[in-house]
Protein backbone atom coordinates (compact mmCIF):
# COMPACT_ATOMS: atom_id res chain seq x y z
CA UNK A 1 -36.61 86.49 235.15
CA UNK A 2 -38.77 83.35 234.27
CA UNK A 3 -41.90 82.33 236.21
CA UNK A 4 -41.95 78.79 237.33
CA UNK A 5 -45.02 77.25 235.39
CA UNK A 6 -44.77 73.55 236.31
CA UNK A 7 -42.53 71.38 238.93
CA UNK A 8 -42.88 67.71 237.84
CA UNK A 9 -40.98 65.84 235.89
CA UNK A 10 -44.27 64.58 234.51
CA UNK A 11 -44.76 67.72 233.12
CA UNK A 12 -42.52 67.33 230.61
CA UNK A 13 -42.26 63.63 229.77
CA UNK A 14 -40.31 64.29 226.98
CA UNK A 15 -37.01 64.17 228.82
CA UNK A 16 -37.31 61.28 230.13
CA UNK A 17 -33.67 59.48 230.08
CA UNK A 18 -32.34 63.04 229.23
CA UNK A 19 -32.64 64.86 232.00
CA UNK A 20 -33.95 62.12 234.63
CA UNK A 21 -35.22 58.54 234.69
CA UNK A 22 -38.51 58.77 236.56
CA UNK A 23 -41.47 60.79 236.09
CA UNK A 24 -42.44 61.00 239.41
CA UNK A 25 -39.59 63.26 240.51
CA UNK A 26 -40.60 66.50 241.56
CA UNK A 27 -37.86 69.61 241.36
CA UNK A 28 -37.18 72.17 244.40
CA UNK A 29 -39.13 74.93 241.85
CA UNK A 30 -42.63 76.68 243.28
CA UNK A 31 -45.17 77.29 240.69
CA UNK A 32 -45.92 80.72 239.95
CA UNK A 33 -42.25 81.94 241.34
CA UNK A 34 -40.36 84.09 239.79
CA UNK A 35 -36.58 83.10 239.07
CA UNK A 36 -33.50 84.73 237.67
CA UNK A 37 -31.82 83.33 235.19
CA UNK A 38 -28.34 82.87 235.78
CA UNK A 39 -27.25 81.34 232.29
CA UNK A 40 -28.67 79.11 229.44
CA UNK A 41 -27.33 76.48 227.47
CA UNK A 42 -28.52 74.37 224.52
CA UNK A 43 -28.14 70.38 225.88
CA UNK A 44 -28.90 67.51 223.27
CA UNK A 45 -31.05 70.17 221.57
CA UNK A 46 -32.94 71.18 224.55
CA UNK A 47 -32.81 74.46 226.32
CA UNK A 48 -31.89 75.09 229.87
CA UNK A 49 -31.91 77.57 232.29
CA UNK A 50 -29.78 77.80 235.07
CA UNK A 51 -31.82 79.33 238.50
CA UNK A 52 -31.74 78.92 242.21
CA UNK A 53 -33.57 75.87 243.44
CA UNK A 54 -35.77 76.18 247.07
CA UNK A 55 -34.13 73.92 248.95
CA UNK A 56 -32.92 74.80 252.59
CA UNK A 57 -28.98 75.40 250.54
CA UNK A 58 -30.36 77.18 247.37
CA UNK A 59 -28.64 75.28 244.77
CA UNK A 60 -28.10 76.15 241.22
CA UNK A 61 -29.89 74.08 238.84
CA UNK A 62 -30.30 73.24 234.98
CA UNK A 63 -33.86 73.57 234.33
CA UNK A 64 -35.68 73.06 231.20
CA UNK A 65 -37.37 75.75 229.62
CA UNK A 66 -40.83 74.23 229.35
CA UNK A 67 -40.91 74.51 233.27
CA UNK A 68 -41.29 78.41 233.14
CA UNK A 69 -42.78 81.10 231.18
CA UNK A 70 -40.23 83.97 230.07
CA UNK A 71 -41.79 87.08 228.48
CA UNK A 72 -39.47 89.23 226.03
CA UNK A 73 -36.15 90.20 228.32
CA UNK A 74 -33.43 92.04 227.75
CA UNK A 75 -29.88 89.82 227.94
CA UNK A 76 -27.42 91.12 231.09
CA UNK A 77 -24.80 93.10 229.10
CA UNK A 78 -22.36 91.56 231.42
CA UNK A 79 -23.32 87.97 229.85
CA UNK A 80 -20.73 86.12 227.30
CA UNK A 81 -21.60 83.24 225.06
CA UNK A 82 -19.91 80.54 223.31
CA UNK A 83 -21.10 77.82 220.86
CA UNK A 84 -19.56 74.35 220.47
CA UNK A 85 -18.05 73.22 216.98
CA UNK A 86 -18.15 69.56 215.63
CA UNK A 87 -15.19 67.55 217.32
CA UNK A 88 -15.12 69.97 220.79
CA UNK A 89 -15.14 67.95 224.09
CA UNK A 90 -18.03 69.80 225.27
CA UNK A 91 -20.32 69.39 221.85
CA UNK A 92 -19.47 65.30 222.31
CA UNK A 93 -20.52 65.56 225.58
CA UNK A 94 -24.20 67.49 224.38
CA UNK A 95 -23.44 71.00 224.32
CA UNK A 96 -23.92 73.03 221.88
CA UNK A 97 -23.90 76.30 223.71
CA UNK A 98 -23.92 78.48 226.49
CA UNK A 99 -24.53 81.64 228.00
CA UNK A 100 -24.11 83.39 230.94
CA UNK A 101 -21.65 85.35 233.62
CA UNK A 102 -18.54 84.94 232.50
CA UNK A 103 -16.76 81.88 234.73
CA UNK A 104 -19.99 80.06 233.36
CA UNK A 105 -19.51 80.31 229.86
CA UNK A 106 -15.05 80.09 230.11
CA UNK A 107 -14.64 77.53 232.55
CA UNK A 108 -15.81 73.89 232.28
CA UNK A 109 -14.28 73.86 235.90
CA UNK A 110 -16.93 76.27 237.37
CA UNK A 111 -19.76 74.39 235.65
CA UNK A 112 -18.69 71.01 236.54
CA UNK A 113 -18.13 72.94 240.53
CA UNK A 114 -21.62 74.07 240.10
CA UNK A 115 -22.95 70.45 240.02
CA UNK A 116 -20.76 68.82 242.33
CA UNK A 117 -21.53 71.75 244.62
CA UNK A 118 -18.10 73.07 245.32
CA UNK A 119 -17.99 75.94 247.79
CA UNK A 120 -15.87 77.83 245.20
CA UNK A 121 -18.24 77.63 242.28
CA UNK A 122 -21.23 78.43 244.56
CA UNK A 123 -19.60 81.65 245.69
CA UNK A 124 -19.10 82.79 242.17
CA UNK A 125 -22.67 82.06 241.84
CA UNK A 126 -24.06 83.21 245.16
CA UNK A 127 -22.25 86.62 243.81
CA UNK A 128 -23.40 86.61 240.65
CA UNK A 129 -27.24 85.81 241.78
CA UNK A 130 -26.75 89.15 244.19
CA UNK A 131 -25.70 91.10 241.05
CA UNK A 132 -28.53 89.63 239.35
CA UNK A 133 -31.16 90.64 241.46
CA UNK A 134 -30.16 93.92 243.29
């Protein structure tokens, strides 16, 4: 679980054209909610979470870190990882590595379904968000 310390992209000017291209944009996070974490992944050297958003269709989102607080947790033992070597489609596109339920971390497919918000992805996450918080 990580609890949602900040909401702006101003917050974390840092990423700017990394993660977004205007400061003013403010993310579907509440401050002071708590939100489980689905999966991380190292991006361009940054570190991301992936969590439910609060908008009306609950959408899984990349987050960075520096947007929550996370206190000492214990991994899922359900969750796989996998790091990107030099020369690996994914590590010239910025990853270096990710984990998370296992579609996450084994299909590009499911992550790329994730953002374009394909109903199949976002079943396999709906499902794994249940697991995650029952």
């Amino acid at each position: 679980m990580a609890r949602c310390i900040a909401n702006r992209a101003r917050d974390i000017p840092q990423y700017l054209e990394i993660l977004f291209f205007d400061l003013n944009v403010k993310f579907d996070l509440t401050v002071g909610e708590l939100y489980p974490v689905l999966g991380m992944e190292l991006y361009r050297g940054l570190l991301q979470l992936l969590v439910t958003d609060n908008s009306d269709l609950r959408r899984p989102q990349w987050m960075p870190l520096e947007l929550f607080d996370v206190d000492i947790s214990k991994l899922p033992s359900a969750w796989y990882f996998v790091s990107f070597p030099e020369g690996a489609v994914a590590r010239d596109r910025g990853f270096r590595a990710i984990w998370g339920y296992r579609q996450l971390v084994e299909s590009d497919v499911h992550r790329h379904g994730l953002e374009e918000l394909d109903p199949q992805a976002l079943a396999v996450f709906a499902s794994e968000r249940r697991q995650t918080v029952e």
